[in-house]
C-alpha atoms as a PDB file:
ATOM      1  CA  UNK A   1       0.000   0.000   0.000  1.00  0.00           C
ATOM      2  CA  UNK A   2       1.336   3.487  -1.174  1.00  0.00           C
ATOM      3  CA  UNK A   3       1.131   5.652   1.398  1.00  0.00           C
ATOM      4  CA  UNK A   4       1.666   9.347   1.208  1.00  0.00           C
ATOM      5  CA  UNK A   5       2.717   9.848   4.823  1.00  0.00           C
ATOM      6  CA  UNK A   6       4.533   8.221   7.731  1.00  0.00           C
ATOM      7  CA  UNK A   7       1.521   6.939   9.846  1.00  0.00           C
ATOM      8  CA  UNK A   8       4.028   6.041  12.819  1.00  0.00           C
ATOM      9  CA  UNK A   9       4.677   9.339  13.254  1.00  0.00           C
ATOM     10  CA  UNK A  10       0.904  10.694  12.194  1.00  0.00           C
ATOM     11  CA  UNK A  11      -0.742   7.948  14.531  1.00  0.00           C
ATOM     12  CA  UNK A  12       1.410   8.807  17.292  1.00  0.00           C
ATOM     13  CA  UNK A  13       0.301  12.508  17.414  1.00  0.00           C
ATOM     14  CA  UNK A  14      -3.204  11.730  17.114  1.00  0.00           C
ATOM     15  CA  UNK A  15      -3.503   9.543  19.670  1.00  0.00           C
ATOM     16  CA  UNK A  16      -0.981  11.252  22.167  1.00  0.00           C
ATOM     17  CA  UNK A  17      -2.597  14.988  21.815  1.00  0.00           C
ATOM     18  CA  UNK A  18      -4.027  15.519  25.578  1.00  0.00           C
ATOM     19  CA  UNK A  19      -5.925  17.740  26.860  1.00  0.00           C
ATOM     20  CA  UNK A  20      -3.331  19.559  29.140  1.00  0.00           C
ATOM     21  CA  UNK A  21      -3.695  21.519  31.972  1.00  0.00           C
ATOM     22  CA  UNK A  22      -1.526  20.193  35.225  1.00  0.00           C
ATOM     23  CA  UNK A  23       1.555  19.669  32.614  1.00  0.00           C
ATOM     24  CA  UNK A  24       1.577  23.104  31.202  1.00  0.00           C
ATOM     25  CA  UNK A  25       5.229  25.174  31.860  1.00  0.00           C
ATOM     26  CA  UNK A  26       4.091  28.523  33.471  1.00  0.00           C
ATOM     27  CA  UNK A  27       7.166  29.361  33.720  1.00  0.00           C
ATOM     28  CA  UNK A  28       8.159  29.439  29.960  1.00  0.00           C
ATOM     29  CA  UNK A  29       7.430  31.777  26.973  1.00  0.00           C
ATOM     30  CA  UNK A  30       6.009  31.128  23.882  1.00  0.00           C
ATOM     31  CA  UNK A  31       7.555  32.688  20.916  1.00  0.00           C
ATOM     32  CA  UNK A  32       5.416  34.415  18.620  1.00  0.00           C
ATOM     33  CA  UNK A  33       7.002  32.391  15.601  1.00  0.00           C
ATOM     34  CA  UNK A  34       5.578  29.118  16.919  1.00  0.00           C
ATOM     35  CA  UNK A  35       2.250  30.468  17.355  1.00  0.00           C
ATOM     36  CA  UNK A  36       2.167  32.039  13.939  1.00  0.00           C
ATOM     37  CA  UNK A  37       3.504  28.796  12.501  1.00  0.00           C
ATOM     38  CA  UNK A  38       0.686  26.613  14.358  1.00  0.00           C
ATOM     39  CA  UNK A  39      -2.070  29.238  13.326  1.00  0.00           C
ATOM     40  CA  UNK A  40      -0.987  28.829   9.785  1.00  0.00           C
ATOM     41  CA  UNK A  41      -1.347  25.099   9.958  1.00  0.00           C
ATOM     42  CA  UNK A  42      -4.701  25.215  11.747  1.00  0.00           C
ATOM     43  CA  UNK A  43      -6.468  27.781   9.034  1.00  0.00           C
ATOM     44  CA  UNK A  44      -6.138  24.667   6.484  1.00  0.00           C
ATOM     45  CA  UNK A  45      -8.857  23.159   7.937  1.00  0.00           C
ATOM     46  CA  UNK A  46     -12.030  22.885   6.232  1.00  0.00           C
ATOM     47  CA  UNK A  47     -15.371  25.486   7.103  1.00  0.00           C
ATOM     48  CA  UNK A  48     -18.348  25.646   6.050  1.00  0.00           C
ATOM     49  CA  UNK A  49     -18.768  27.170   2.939  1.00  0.00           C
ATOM     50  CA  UNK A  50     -14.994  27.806   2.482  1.00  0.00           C
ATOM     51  CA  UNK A  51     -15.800  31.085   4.278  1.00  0.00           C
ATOM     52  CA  UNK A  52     -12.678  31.157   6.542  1.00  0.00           C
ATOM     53  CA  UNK A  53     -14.526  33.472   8.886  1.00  0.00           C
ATOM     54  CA  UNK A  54     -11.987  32.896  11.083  1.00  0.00           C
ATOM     55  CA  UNK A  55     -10.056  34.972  13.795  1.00  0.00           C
ATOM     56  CA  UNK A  56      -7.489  34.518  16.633  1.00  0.00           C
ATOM     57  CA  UNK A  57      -7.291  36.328  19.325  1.00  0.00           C
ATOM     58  CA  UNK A  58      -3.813  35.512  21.111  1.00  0.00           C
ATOM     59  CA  UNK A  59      -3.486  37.222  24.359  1.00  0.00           C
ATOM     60  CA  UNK A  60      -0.337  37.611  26.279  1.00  0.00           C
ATOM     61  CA  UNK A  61      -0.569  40.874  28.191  1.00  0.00           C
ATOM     62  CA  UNK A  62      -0.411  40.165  32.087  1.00  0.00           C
ATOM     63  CA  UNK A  63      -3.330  42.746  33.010  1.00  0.00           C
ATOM     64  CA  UNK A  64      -5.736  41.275  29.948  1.00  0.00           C
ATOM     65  CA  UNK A  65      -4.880  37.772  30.911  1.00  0.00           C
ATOM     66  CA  UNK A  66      -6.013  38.575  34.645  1.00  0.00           C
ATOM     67  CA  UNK A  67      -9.018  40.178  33.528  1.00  0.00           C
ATOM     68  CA  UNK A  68      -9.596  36.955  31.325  1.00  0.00           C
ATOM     69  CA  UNK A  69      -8.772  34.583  34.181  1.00  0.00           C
ATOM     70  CA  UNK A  70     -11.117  36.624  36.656  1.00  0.00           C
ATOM     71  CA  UNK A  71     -13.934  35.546  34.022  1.00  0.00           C
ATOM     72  CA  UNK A  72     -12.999  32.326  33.610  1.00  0.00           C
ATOM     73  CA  UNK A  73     -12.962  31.256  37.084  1.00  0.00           C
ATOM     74  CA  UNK A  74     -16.318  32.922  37.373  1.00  0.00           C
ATOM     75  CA  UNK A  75     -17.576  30.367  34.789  1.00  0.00           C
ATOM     76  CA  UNK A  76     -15.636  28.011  36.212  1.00  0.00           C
ATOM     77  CA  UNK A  77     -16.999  27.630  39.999  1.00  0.00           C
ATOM     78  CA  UNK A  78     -20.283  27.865  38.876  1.00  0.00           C
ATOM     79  CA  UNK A  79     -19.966  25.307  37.000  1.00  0.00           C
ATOM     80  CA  UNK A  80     -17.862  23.578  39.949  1.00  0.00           C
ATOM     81  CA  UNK A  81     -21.219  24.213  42.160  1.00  0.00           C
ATOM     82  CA  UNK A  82     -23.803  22.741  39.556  1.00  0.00           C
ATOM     83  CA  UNK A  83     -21.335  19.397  39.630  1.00  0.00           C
ATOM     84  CA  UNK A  84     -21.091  19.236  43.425  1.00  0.00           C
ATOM     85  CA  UNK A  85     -24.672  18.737  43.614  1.00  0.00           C
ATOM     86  CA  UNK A  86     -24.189  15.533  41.852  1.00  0.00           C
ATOM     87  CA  UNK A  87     -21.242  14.097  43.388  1.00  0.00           C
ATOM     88  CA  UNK A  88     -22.877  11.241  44.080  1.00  0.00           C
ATOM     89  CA  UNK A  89     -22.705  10.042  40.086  1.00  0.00           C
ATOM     90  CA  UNK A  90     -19.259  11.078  39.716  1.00  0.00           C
ATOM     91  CA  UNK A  91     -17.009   8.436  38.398  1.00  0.00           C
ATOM     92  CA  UNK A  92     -13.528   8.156  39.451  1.00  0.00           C
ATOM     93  CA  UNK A  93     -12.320   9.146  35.967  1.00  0.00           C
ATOM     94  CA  UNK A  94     -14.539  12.353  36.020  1.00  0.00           C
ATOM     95  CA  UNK A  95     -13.431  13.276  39.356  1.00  0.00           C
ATOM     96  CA  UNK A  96      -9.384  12.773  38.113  1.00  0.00           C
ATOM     97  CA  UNK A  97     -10.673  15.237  35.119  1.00  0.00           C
ATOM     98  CA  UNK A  98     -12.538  17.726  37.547  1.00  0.00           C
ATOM     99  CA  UNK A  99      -9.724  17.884  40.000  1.00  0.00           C
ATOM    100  CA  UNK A 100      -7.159  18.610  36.904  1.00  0.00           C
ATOM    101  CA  UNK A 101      -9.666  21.089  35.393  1.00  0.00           C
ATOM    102  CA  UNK A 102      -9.763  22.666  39.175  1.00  0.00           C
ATOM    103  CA  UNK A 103      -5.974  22.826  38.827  1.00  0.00           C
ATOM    104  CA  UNK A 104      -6.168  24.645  35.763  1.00  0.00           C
ATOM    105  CA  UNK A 105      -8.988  27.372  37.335  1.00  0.00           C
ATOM    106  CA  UNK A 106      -6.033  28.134  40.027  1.00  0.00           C
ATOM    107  CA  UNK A 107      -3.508  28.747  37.508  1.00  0.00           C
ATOM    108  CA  UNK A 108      -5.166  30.334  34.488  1.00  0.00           C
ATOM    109  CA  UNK A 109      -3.895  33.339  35.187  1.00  0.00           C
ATOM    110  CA  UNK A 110      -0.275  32.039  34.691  1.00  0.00           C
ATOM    111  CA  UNK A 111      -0.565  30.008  31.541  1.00  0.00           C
ATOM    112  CA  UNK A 112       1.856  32.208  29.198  1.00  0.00           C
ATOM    113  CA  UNK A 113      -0.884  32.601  26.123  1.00  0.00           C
ATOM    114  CA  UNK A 114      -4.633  32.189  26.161  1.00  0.00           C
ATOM    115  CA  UNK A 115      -5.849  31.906  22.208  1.00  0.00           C
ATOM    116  CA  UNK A 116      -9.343  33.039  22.049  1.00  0.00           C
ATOM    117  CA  UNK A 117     -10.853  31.599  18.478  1.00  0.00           C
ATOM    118  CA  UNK A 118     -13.489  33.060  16.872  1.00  0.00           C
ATOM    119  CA  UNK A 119     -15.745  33.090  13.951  1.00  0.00           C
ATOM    120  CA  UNK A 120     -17.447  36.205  12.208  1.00  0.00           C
ATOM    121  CA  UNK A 121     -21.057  36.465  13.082  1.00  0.00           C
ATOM    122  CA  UNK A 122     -24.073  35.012  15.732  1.00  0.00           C
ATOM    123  CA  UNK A 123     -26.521  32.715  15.540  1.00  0.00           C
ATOM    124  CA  UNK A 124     -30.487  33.036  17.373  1.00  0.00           C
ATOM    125  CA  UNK A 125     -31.303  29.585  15.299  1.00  0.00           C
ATOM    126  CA  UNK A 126     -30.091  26.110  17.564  1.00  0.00           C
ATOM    127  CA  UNK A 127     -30.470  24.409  13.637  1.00  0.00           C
ATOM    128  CA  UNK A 128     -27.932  26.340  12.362  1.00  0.00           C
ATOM    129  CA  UNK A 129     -25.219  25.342  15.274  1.00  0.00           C
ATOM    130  CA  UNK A 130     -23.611  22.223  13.842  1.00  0.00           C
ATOM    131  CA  UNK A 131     -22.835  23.941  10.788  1.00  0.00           C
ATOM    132  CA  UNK A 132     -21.842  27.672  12.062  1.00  0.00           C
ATOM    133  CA  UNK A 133     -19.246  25.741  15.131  1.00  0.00           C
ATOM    134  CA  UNK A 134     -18.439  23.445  12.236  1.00  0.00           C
ATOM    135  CA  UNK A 135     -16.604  25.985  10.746  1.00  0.00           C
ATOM    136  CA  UNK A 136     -14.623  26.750  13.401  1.00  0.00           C
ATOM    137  CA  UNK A 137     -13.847  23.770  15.730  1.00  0.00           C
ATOM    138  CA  UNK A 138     -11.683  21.471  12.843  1.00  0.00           C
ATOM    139  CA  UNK A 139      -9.362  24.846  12.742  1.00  0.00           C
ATOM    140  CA  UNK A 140      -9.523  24.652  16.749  1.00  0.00           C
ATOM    141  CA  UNK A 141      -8.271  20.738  16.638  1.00  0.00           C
ATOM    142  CA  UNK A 142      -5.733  21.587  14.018  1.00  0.00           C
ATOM    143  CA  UNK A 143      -4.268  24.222  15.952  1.00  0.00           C
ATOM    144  CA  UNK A 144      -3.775  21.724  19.127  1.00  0.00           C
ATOM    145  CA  UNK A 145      -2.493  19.267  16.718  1.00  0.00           C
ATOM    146  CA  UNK A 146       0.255  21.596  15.518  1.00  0.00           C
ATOM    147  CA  UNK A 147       0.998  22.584  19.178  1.00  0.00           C
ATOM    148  CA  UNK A 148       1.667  19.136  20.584  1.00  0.00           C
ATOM    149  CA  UNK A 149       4.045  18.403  17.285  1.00  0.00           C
ATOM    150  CA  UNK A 150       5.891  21.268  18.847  1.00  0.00           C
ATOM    151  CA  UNK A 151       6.060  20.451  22.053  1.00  0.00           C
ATOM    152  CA  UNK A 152       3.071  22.806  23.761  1.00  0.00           C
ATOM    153  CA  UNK A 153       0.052  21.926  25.286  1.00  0.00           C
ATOM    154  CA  UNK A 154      -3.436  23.120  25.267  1.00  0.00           C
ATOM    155  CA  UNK A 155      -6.994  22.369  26.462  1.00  0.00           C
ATOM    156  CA  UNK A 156     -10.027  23.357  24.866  1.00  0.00           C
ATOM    157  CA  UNK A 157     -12.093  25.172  27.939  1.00  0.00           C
ATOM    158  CA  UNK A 158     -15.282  27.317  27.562  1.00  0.00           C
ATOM    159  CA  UNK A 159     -15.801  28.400  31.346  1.00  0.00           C
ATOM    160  CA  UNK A 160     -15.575  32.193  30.436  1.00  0.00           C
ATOM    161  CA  UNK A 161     -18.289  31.904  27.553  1.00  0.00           C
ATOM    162  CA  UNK A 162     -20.464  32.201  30.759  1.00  0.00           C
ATOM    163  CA  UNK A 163     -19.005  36.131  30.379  1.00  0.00           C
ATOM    164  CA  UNK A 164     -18.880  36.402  26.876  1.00  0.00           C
ATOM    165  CA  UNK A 165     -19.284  40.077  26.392  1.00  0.00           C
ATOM    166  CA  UNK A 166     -17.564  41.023  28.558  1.00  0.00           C
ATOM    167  CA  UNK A 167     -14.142  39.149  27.466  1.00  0.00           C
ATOM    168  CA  UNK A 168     -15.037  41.042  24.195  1.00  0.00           C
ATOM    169  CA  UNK A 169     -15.332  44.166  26.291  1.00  0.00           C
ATOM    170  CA  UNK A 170     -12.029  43.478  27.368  1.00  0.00           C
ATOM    171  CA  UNK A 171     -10.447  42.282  23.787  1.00  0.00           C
ATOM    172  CA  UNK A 172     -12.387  44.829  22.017  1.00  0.00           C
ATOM    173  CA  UNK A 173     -13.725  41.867  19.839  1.00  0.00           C
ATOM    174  CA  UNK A 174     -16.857  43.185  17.957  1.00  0.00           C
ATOM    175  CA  UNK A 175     -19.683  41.073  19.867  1.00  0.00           C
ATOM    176  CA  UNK A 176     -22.485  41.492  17.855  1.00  0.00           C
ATOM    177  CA  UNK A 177     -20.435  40.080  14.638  1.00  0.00           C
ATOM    178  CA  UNK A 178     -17.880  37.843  16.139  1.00  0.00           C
ATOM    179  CA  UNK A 179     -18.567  34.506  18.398  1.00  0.00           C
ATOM    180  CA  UNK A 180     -16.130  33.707  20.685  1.00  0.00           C
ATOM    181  CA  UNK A 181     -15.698  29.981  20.673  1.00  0.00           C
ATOM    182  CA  UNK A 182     -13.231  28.519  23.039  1.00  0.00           C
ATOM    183  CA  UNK A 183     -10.496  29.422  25.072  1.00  0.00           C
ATOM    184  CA  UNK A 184      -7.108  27.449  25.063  1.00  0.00           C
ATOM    185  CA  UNK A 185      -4.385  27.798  27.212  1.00  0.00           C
ATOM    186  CA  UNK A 186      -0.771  27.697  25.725  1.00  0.00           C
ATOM    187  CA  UNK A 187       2.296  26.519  26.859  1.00  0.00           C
ATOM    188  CA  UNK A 188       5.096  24.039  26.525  1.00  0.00           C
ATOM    189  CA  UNK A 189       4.799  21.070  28.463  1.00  0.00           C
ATOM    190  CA  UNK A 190       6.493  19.506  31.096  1.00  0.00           C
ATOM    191  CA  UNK A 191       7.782  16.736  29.247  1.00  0.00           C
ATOM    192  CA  UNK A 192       6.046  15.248  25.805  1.00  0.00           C
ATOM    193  CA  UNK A 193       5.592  11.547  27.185  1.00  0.00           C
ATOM    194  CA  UNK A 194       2.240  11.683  26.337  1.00  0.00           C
ATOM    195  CA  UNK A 195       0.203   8.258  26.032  1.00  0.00           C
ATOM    196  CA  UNK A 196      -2.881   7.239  24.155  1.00  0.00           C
ATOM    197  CA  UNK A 197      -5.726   7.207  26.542  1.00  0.00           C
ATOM    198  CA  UNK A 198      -7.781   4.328  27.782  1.00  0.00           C
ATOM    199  CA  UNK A 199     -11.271   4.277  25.646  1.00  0.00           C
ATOM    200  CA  UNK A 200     -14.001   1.717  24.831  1.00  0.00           C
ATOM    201  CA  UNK A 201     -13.325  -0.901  22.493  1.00  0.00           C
ATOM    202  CA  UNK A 202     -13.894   0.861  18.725  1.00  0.00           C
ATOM    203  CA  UNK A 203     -15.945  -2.276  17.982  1.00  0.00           C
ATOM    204  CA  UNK A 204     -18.645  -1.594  20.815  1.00  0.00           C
ATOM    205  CA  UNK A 205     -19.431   2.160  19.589  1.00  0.00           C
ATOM    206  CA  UNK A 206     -19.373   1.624  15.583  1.00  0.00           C
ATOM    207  CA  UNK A 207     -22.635   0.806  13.863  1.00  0.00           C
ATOM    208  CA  UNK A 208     -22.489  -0.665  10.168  1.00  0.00           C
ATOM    209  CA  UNK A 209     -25.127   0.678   7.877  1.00  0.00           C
ATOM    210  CA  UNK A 210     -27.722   0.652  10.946  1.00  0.00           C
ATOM    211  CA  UNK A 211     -27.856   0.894  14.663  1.00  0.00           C
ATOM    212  CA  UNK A 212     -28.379  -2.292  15.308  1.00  0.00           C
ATOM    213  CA  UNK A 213     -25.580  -3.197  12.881  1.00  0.00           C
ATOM    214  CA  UNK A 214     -23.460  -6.257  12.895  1.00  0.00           C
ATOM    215  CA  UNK A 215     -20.627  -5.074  15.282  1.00  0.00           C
ATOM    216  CA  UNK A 216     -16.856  -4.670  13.545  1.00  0.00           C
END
């Protein structure tokens, strides 16, 4: 079989890109050259359309990452109150990723880059969500992708979408024709030994030509 890339190397970073948020170095920049590079890389990805409404907003200024981390933990221990009424249903794996999320809430303020993407306009129709996030969350992945093959981490968060406008208050991002999508913290990592992680069997979650489809 002719294949047109090394899938050692291309299986390795797709199964080894974490979500990172205890491993991040808070200690070291991030040049602006690597983030160009990776936000090169990630505006390949397909949207919707091919209207490449996208935008970046890369934030390293101390006071603006404050003001961003003051929001963000605002979303964030609300949403840590909504879970604690539920503790009771937790599973150990969701408390391991709510106590590393928790980590990350303590720190935010520290990560050396927060990377706000966006895409140009709003939507008031729920049917038109799949597509109009669709255009923007493959570019979101490819940027990660590109970060881990250099050695940073990220994690894809959303607590301070709880205080939208008022991180575009603070970014002067036009909020009435730009949606603010995620927010990713940037770093390099402390070490890059990065394993696959443990999921269900493929074969137990794929469906062939039906639901109720032979399994693989």
């Amino acid at each position: 079989m002719n294949r047109p890339f090394d899938i050692t190397v291309t299986d390795h970073l797709l199964s080894t890109t974490r979500a990172v948020r205890k491993r991040l170095d808070l200690d070291r920049p991030v040049e602006r050259e690597v983030l160009t590079e990776c936000l090169r890389l990630a505006i390949q990805a397909p949207t919707g359309g091919n209207r490449q409404g996208w935008h970046w907003v890369v934030v390293t200024d101390v006071g603006k990452r404050a003001g961003l981390a003051e929001l963000y933990r605002s979303g964030g221990e609300a949403y840590f109150r909504a879970m604690a009424r539920h503790a009771d249903t937790v599973t150990e794996q969701q408390a391991r990723v709510m106590e590393s999320a928790r980590h990350l809430l303590d720190v935010i303020d520290r990560v050396p880059v927060l990377v706000i993407p966006c895409i140009e306009g709003r939507i008031s129709d729920v049917t038109m969500a799949p597509g109009f996030f669709g255009s923007i969350h493959p570019a979101i992945w490819s940027f990660q992708l590109a970060l881990r093959s250099r050695g940073l981490g990220s994690a894809w968060t959303t607590f301070h979408l709880a205080h939208e406008r008022a991180a575009a208050e603070l970014l002067g991002i036009p909020y009435d024709e730009v949606t603010q999508a995620a927010l990713l913290p940037v770093a390099y990592t402390i070490g890059t030994d990065f394993r696959p992680a443990a999921r269900r069997p493929i074969e137990e979650i794929t469906h062939w030509d039906s639901w109720t489809g032979a399994p693989s």
